[in-house]
N, C-alpha and C. Protein backbone atom coordinates (compact mmCIF):
# COMPACT_ATOMS: atom_id res chain seq x y z
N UNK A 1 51.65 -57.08 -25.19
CA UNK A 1 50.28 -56.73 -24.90
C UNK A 1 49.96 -55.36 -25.47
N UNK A 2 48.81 -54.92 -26.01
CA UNK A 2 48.55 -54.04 -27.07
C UNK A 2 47.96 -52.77 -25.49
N UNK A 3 48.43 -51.98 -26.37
CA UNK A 3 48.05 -50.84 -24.86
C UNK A 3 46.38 -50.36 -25.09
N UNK A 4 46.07 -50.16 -23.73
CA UNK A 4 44.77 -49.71 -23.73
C UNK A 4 44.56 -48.17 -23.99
N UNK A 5 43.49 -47.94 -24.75
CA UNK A 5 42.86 -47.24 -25.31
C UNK A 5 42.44 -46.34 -24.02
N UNK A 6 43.06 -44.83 -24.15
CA UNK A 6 42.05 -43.99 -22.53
C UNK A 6 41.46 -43.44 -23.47
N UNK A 7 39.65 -43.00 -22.38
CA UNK A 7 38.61 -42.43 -22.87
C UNK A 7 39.30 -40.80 -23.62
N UNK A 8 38.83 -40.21 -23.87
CA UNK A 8 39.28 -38.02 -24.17
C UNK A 8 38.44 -37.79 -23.55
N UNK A 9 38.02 -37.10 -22.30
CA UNK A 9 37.65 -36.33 -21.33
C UNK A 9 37.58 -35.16 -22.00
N UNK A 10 38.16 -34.88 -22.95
CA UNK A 10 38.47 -32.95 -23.20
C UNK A 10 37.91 -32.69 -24.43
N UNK A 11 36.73 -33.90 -24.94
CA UNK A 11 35.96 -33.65 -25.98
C UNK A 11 34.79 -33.36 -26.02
N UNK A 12 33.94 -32.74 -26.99
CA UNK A 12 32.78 -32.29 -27.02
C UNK A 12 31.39 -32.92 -25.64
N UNK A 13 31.61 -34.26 -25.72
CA UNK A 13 30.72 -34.27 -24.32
C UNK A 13 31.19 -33.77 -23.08
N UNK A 14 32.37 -33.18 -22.96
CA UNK A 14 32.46 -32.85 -21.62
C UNK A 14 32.13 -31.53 -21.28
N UNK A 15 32.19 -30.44 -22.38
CA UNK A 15 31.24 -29.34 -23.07
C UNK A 15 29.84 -29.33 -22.27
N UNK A 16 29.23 -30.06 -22.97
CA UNK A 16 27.49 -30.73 -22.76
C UNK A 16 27.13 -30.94 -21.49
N UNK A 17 28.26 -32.11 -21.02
CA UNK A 17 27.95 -32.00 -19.30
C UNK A 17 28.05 -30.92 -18.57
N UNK A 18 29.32 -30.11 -19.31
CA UNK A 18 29.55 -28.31 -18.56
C UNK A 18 28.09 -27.98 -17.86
N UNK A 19 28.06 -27.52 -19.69
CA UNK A 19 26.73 -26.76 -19.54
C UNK A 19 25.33 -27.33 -19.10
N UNK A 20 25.42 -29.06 -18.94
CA UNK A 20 23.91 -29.07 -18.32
C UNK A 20 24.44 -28.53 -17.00
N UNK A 21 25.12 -28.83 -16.53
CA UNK A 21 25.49 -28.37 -15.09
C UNK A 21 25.49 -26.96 -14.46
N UNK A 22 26.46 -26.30 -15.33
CA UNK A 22 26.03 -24.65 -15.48
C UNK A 22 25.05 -23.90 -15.70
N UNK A 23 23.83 -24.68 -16.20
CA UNK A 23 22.65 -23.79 -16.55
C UNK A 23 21.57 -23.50 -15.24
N UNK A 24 21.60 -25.11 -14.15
CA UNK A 24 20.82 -24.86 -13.24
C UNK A 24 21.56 -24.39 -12.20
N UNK A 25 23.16 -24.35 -12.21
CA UNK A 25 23.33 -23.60 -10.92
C UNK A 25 23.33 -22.22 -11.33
N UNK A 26 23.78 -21.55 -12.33
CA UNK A 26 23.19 -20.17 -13.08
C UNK A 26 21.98 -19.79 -12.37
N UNK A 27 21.20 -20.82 -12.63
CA UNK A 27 19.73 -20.42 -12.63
C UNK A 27 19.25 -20.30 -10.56
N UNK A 28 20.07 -21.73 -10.27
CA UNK A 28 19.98 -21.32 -8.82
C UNK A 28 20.33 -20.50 -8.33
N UNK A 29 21.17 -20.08 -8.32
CA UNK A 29 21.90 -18.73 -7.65
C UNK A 29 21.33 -17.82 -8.27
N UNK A 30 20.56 -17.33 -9.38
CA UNK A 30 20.06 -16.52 -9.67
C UNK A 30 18.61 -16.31 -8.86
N UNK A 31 18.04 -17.30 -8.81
CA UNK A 31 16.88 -17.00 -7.90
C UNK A 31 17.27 -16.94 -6.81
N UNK A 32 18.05 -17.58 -5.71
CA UNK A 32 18.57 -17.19 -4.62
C UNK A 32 18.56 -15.89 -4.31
N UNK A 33 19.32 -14.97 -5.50
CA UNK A 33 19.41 -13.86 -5.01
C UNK A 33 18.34 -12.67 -4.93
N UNK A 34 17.54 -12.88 -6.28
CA UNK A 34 16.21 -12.60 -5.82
C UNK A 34 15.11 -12.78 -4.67
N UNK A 35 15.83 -14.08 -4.27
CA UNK A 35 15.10 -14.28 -2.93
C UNK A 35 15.33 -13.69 -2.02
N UNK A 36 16.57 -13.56 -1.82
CA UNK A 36 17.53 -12.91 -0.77
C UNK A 36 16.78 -11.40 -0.54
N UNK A 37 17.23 -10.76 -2.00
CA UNK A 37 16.62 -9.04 -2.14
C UNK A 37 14.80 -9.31 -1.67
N UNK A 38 14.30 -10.31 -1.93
CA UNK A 38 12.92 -9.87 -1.77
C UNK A 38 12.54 -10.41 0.23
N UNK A 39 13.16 -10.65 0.09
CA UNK A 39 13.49 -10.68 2.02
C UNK A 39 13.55 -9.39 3.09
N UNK A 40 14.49 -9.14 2.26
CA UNK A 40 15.18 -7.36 2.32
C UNK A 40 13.70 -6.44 2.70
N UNK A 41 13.02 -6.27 2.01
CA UNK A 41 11.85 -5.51 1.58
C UNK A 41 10.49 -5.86 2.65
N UNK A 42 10.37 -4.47 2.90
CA UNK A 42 9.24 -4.48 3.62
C UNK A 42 7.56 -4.53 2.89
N UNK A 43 7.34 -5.50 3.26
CA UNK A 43 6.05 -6.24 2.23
C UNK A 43 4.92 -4.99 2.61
N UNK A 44 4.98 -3.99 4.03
CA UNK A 44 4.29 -3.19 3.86
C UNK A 44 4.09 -2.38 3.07
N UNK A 45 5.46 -1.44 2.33
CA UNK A 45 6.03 -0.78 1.32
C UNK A 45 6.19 -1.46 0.00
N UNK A 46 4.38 -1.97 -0.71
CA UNK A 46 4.65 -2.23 -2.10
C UNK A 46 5.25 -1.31 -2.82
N UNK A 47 5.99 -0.89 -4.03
CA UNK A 47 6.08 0.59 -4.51
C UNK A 47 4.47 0.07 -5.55
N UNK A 48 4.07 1.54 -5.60
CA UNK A 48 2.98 1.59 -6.33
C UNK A 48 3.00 2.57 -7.59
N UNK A 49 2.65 2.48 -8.70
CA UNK A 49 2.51 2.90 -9.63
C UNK A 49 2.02 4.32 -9.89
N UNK A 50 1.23 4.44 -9.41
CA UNK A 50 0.48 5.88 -8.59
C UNK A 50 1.36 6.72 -7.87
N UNK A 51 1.92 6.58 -7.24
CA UNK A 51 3.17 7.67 -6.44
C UNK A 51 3.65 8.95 -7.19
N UNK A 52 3.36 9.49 -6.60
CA UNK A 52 3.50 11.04 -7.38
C UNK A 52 2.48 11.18 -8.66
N UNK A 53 1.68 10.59 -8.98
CA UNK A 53 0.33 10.76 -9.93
C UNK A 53 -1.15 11.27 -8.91
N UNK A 54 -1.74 11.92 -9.90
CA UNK A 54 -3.37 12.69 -9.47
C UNK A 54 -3.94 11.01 -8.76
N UNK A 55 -4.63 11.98 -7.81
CA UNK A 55 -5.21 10.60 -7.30
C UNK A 55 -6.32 10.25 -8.52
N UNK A 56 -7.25 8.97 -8.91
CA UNK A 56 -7.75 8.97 -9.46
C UNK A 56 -9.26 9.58 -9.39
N UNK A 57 -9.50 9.66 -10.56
CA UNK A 57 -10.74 10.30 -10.60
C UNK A 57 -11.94 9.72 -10.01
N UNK A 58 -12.69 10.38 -8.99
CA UNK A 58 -13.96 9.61 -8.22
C UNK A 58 -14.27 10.41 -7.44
N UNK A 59 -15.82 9.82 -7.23
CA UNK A 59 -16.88 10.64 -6.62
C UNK A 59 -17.80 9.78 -5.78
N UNK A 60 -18.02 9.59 -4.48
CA UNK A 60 -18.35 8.84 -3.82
C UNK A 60 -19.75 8.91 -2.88
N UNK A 61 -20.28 8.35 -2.46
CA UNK A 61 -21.42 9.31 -1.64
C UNK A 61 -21.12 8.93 -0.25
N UNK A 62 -21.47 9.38 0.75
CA UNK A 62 -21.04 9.29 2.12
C UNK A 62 -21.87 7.87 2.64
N UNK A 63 -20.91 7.72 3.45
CA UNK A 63 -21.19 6.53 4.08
C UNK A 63 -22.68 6.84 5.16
N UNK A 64 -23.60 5.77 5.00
CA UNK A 64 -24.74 6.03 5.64
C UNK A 64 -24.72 6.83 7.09
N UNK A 65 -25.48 7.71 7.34
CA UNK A 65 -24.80 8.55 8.41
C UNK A 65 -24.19 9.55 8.43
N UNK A 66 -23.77 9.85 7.47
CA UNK A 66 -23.02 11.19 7.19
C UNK A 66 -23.19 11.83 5.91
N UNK A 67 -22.74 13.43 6.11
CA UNK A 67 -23.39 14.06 4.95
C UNK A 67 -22.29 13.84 4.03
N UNK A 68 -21.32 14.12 4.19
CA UNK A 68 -19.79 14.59 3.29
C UNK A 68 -19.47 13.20 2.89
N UNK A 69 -19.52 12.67 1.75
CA UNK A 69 -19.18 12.30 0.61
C UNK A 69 -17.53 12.30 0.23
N UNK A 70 -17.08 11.26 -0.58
CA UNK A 70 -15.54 11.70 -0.75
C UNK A 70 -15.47 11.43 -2.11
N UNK A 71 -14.89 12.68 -3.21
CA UNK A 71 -14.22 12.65 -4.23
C UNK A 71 -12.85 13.15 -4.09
N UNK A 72 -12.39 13.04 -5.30
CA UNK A 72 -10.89 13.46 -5.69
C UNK A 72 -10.56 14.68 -6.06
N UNK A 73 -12.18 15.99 -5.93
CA UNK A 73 -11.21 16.86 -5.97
C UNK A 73 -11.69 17.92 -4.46
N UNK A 74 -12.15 16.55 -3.56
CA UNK A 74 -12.04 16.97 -1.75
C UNK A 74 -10.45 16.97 -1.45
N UNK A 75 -9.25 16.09 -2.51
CA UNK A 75 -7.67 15.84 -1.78
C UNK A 75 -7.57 16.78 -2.69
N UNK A 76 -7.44 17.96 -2.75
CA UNK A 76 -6.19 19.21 -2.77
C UNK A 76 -6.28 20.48 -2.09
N UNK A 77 -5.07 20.85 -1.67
CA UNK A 77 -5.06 21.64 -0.76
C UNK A 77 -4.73 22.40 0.24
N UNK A 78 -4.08 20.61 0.87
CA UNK A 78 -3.94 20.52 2.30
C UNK A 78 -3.46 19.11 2.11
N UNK A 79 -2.32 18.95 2.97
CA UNK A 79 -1.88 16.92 3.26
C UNK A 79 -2.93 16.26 3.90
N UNK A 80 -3.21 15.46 3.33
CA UNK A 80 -4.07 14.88 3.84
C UNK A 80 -3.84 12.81 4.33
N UNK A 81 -4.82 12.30 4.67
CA UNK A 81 -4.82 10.47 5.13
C UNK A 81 -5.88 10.08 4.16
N UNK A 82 -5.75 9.19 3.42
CA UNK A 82 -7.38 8.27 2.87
C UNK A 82 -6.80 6.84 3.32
N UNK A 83 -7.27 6.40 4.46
CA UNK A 83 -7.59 5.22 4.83
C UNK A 83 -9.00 4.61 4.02
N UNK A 84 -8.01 3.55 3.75
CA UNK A 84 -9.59 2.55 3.10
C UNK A 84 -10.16 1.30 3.94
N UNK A 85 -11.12 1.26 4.59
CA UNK A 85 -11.01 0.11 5.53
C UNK A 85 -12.52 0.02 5.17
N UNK A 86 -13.03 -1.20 6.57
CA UNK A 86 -14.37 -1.79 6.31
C UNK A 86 -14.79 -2.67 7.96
N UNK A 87 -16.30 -2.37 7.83
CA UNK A 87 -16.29 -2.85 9.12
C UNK A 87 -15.91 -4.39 9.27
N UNK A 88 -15.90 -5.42 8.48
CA UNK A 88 -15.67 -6.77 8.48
C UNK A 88 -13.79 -6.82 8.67
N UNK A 89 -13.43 -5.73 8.57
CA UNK A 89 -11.80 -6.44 8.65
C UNK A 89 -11.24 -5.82 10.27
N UNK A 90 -10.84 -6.65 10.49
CA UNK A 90 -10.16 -7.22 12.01
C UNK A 90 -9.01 -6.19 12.32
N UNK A 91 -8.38 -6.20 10.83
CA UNK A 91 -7.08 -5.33 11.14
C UNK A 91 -7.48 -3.65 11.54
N UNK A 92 -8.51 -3.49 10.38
CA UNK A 92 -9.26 -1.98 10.87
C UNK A 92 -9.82 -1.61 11.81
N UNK A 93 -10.25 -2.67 13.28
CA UNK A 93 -10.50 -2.22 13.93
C UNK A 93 -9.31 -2.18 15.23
N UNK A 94 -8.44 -3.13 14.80
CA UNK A 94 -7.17 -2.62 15.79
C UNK A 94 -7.02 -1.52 15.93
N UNK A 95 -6.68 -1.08 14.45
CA UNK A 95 -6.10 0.54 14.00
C UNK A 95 -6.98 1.43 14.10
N UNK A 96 -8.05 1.47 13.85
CA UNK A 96 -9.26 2.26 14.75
C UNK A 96 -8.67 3.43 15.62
N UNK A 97 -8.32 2.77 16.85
CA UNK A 97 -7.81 3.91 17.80
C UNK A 97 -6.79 4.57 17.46
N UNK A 98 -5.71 4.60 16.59
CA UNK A 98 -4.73 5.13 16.27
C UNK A 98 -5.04 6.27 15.36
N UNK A 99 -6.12 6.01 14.60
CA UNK A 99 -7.05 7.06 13.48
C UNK A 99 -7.42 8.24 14.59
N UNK A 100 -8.09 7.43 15.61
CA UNK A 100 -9.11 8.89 16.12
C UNK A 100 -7.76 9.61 16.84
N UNK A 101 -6.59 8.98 17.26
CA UNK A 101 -5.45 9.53 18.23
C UNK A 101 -5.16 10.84 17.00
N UNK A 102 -5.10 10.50 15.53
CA UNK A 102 -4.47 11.54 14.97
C UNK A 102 -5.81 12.51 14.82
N UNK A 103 -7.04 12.32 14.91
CA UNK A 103 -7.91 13.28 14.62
C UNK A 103 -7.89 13.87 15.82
N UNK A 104 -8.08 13.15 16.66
CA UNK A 104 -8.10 14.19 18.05
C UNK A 104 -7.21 15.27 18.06
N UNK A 105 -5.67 14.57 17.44
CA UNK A 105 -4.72 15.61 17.73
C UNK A 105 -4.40 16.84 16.72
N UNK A 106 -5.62 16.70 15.69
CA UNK A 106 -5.74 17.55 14.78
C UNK A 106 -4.10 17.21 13.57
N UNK A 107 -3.86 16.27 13.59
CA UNK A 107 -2.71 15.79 12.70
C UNK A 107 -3.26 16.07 11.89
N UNK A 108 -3.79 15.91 10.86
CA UNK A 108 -4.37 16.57 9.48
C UNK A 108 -5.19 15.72 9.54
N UNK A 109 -6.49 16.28 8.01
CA UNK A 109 -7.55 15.66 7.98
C UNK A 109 -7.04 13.67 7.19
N UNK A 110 -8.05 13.57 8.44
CA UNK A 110 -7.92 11.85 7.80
C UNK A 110 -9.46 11.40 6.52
N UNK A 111 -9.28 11.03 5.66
CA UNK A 111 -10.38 10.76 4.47
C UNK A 111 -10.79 9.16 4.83
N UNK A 112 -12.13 8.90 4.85
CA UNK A 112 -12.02 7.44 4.85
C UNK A 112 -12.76 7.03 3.53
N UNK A 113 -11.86 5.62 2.80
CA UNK A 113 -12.83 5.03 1.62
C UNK A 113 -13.12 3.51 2.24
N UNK A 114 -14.58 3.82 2.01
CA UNK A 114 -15.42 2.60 3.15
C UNK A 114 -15.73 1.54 2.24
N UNK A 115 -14.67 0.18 1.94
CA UNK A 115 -14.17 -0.98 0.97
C UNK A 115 -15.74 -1.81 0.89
N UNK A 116 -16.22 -1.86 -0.16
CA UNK A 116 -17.42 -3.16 -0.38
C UNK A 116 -18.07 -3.46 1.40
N UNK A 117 -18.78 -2.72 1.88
CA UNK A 117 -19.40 -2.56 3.17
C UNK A 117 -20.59 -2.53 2.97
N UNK A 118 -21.47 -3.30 3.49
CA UNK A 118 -23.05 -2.74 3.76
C UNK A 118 -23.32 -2.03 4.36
N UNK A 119 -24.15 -0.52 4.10
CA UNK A 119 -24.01 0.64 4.81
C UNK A 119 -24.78 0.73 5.89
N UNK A 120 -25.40 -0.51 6.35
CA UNK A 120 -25.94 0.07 8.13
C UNK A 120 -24.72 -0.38 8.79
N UNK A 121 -24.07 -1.72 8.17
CA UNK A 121 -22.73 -1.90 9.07
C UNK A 121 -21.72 -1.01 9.17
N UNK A 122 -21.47 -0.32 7.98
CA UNK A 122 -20.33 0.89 8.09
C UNK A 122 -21.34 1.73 8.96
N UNK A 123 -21.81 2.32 8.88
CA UNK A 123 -22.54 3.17 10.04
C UNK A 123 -22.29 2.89 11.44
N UNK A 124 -22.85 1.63 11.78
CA UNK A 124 -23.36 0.55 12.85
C UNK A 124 -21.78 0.84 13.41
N UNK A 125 -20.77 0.92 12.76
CA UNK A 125 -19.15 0.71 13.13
C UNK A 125 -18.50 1.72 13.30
N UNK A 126 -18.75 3.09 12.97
CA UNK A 126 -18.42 4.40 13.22
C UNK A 126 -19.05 4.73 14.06
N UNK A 127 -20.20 4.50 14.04
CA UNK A 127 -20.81 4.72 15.45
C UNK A 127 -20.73 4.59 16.73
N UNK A 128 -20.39 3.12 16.59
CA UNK A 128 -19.62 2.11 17.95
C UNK A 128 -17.97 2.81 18.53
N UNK A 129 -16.84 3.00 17.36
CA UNK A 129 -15.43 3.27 17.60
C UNK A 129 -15.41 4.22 17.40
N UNK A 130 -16.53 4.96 16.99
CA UNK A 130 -15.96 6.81 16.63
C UNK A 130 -15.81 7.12 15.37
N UNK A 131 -15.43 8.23 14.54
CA UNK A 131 -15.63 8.43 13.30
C UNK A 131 -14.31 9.69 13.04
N UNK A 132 -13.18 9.04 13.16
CA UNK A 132 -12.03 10.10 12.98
C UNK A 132 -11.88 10.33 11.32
N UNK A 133 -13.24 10.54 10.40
CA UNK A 133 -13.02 11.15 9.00
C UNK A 133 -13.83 12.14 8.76
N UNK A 134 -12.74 12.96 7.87
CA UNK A 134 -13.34 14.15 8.02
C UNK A 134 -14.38 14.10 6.74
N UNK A 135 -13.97 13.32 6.06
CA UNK A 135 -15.29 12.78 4.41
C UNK A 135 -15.23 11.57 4.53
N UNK A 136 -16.29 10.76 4.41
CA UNK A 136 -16.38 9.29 4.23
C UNK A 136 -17.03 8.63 3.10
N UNK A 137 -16.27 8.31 1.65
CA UNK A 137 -17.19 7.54 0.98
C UNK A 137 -17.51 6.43 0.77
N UNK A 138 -18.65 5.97 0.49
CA UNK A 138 -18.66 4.43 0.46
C UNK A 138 -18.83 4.05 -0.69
N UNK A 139 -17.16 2.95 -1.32
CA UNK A 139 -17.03 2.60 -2.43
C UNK A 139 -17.87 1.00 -2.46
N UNK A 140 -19.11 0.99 -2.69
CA UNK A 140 -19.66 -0.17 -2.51
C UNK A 140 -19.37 -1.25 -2.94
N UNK A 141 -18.81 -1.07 -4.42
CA UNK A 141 -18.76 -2.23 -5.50
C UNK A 141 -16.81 -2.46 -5.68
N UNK A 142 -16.48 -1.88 -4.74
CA UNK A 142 -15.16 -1.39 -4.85
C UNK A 142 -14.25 -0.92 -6.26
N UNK A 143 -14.69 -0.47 -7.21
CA UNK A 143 -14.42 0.05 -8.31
C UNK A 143 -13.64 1.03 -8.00
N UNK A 144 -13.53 2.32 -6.89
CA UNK A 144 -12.85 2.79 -6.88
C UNK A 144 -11.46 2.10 -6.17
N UNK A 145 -11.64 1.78 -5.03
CA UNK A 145 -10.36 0.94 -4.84
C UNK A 145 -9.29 0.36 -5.73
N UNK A 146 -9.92 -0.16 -6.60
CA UNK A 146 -9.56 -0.54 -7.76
C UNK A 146 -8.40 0.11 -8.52
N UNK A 147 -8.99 1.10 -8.67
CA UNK A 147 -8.43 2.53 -9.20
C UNK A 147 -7.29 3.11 -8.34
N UNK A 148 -7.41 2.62 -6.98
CA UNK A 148 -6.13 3.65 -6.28
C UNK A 148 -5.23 2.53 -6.27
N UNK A 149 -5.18 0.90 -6.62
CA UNK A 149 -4.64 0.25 -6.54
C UNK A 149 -4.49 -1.23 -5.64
N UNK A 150 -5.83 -0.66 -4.90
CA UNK A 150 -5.62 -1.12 -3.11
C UNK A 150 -5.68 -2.53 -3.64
N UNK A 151 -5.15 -3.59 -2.35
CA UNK A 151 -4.53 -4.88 -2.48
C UNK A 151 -6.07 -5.59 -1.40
N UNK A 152 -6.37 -4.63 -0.54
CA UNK A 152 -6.99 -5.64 0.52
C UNK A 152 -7.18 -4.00 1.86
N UNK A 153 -7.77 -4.27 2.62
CA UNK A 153 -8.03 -3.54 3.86
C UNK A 153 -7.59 -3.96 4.73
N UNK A 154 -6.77 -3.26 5.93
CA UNK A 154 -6.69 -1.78 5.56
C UNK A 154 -5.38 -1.20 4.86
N UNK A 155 -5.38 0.15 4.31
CA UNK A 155 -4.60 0.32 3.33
C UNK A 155 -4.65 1.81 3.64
N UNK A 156 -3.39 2.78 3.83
CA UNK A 156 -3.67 4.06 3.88
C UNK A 156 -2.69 4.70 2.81
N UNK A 157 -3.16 5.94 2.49
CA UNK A 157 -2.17 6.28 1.35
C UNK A 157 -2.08 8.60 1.90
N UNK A 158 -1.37 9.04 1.37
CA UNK A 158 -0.98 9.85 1.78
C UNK A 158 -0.75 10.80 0.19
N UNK A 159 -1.58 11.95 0.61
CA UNK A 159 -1.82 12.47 -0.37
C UNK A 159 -1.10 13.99 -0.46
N UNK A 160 -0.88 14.63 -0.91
CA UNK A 160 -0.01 16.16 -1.11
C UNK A 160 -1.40 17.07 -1.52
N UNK A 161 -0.44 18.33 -1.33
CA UNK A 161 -1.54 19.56 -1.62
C UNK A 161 -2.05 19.60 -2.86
N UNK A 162 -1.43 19.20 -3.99
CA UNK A 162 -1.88 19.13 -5.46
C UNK A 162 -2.53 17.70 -5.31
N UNK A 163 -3.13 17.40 -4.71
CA UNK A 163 -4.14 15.89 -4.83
C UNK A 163 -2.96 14.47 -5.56
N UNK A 164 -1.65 14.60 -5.22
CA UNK A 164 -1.06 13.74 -5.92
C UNK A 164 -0.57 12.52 -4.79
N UNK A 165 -1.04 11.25 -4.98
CA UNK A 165 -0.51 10.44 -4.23
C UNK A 165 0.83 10.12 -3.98
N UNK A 166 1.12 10.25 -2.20
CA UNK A 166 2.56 10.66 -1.94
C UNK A 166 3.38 9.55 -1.37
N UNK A 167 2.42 8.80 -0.75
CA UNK A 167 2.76 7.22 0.10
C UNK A 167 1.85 6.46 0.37
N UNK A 168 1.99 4.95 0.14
CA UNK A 168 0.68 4.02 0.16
C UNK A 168 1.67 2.79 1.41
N UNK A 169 0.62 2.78 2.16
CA UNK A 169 0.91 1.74 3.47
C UNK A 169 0.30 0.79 2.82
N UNK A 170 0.42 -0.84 2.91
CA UNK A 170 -0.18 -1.62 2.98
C UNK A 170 -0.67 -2.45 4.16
N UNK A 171 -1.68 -2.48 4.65
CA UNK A 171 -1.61 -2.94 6.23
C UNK A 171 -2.05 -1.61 6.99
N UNK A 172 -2.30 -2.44 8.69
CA UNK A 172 -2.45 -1.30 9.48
C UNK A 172 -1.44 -0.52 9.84
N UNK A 173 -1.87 0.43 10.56
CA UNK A 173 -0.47 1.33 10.47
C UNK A 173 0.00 0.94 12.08
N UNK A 174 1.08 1.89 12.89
CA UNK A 174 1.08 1.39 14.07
C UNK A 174 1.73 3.00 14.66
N UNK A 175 1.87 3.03 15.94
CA UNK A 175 2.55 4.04 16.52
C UNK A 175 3.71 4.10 16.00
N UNK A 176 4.66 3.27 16.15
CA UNK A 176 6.13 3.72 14.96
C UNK A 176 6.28 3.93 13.90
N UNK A 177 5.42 3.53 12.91
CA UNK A 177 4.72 4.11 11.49
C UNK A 177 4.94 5.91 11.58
N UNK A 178 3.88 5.84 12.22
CA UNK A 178 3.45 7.61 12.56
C UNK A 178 4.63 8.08 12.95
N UNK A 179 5.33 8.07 14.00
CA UNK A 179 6.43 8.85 14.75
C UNK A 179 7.72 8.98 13.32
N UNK A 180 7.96 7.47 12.80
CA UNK A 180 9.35 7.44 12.10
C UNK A 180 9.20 7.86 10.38
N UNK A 181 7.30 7.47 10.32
CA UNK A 181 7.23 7.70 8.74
C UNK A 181 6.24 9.09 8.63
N UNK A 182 5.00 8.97 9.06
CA UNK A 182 4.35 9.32 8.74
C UNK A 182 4.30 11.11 9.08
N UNK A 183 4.66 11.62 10.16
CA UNK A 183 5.05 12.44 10.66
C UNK A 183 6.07 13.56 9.99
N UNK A 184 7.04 12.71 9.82
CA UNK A 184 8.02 13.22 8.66
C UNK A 184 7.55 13.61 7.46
N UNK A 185 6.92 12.63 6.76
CA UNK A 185 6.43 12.86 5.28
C UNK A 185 5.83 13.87 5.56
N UNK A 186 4.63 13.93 6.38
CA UNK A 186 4.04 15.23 6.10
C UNK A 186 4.69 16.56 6.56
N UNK A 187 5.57 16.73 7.45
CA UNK A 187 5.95 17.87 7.57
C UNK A 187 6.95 17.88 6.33
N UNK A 188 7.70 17.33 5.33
CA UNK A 188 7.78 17.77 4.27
C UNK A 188 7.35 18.03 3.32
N UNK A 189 6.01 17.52 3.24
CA UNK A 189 5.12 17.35 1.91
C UNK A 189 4.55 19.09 1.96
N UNK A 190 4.31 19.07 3.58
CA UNK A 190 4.01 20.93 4.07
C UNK A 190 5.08 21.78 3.63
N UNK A 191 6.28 21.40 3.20
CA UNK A 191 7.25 22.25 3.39
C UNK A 191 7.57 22.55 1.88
N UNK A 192 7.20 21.37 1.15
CA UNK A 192 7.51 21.32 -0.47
C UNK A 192 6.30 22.40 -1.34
N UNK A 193 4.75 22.23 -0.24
CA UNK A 193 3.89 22.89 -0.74
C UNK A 193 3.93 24.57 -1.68
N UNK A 194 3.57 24.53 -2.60
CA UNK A 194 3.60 25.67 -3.33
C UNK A 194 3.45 26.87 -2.59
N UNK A 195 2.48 26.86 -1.61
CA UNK A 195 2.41 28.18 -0.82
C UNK A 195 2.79 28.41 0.49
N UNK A 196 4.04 27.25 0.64
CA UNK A 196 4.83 27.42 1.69
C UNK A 196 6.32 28.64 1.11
């Protein structure tokens, strides 16, 4: 009886099968781990492009109701807050009280940029919760927003004595924000200051 013929396993198609095989688990585990790292990350803490750059250039007129107006060269100086919020968002009025807690307590001046608002409602809404800014402009068409980067309201960002953006929150902020972040930053941002 004539002997049978075995397949070669150890030839070029078994190569081919390797690599179809190798390419998507490559590829799986490669996104996995991206997934993994983007887990990691606090979605409040986008990094932003702006960080340590001049805030951008703008000039704003005050929100109906008030005299003081907010441009970019009101942030130098002094550490300062530019919260950007609006009376239609839900989250800004949670955080509301946490704003006037730092104005009351004279924490530094807080800036507000008042997001695509109709100005009897921004009024109508400072009026109602109080008005913990020390300049308020109203970016109507949101063009400036634009410019600082913002994603959505509310959004606070943290500015240095040379007007250079120092930290951008995404979201409202909260009491442990302030105590573990915000607090800190600025007593160093005071400490880094040129005429400290």
């Amino acid at each position: 009886m004539p002997e049978k013929a075995t397949a070669n396993t150890s030839g070029p198609a078994t190569g081919a099968n390797a690599v179809k095989f190798l390419v998507p688990l490559i590829l799986f585990v490669a996104i996995g781990i991206f997934l993994a790292i983007g887990l990691t990350l606090n979605p409040r803490e986008v990094p932003s492009p702006l960080i340590g750059k001049p805030v951008p250039e703008f000039a704003l007129p005050p929100v109906q109701g008030r005299t003081e107006g907010l441009a970019s060269t009101d942030l130098k100086g002094e550490v300062s807050l530019v919260n950007v919020f609006a009376s239609w968002c839900t989250a800004c009025r949670d955080v509301h009280p946490l704003f006037m807690q730092l104005y009351q307590e004279n924490v530094l001046p807080i800036h507000g940029l008042n997001y695509k608002d109709r100005p009897r409602d921004a009024a109508a809404w400072l009026d109602a919760l109080g008005d913990p800014y020390t300049r308020t402009g109203a970016d109507f068409d949101g063009r400036v927003a634009i410019d600082w980067g913002v994603y959505g309201v509310p959004e606070t960002f943290v500015v240095d004595t040379r007007g250079r953006i120092a930290y951008k929150h995404i979201g409202a902020i909260n009491p442990r924000f302030v105590e573990e972040k915000l607090l800190p930053l600025i007593k160093q941002l005071r400490a880094a200051a040129p005429d400290s």
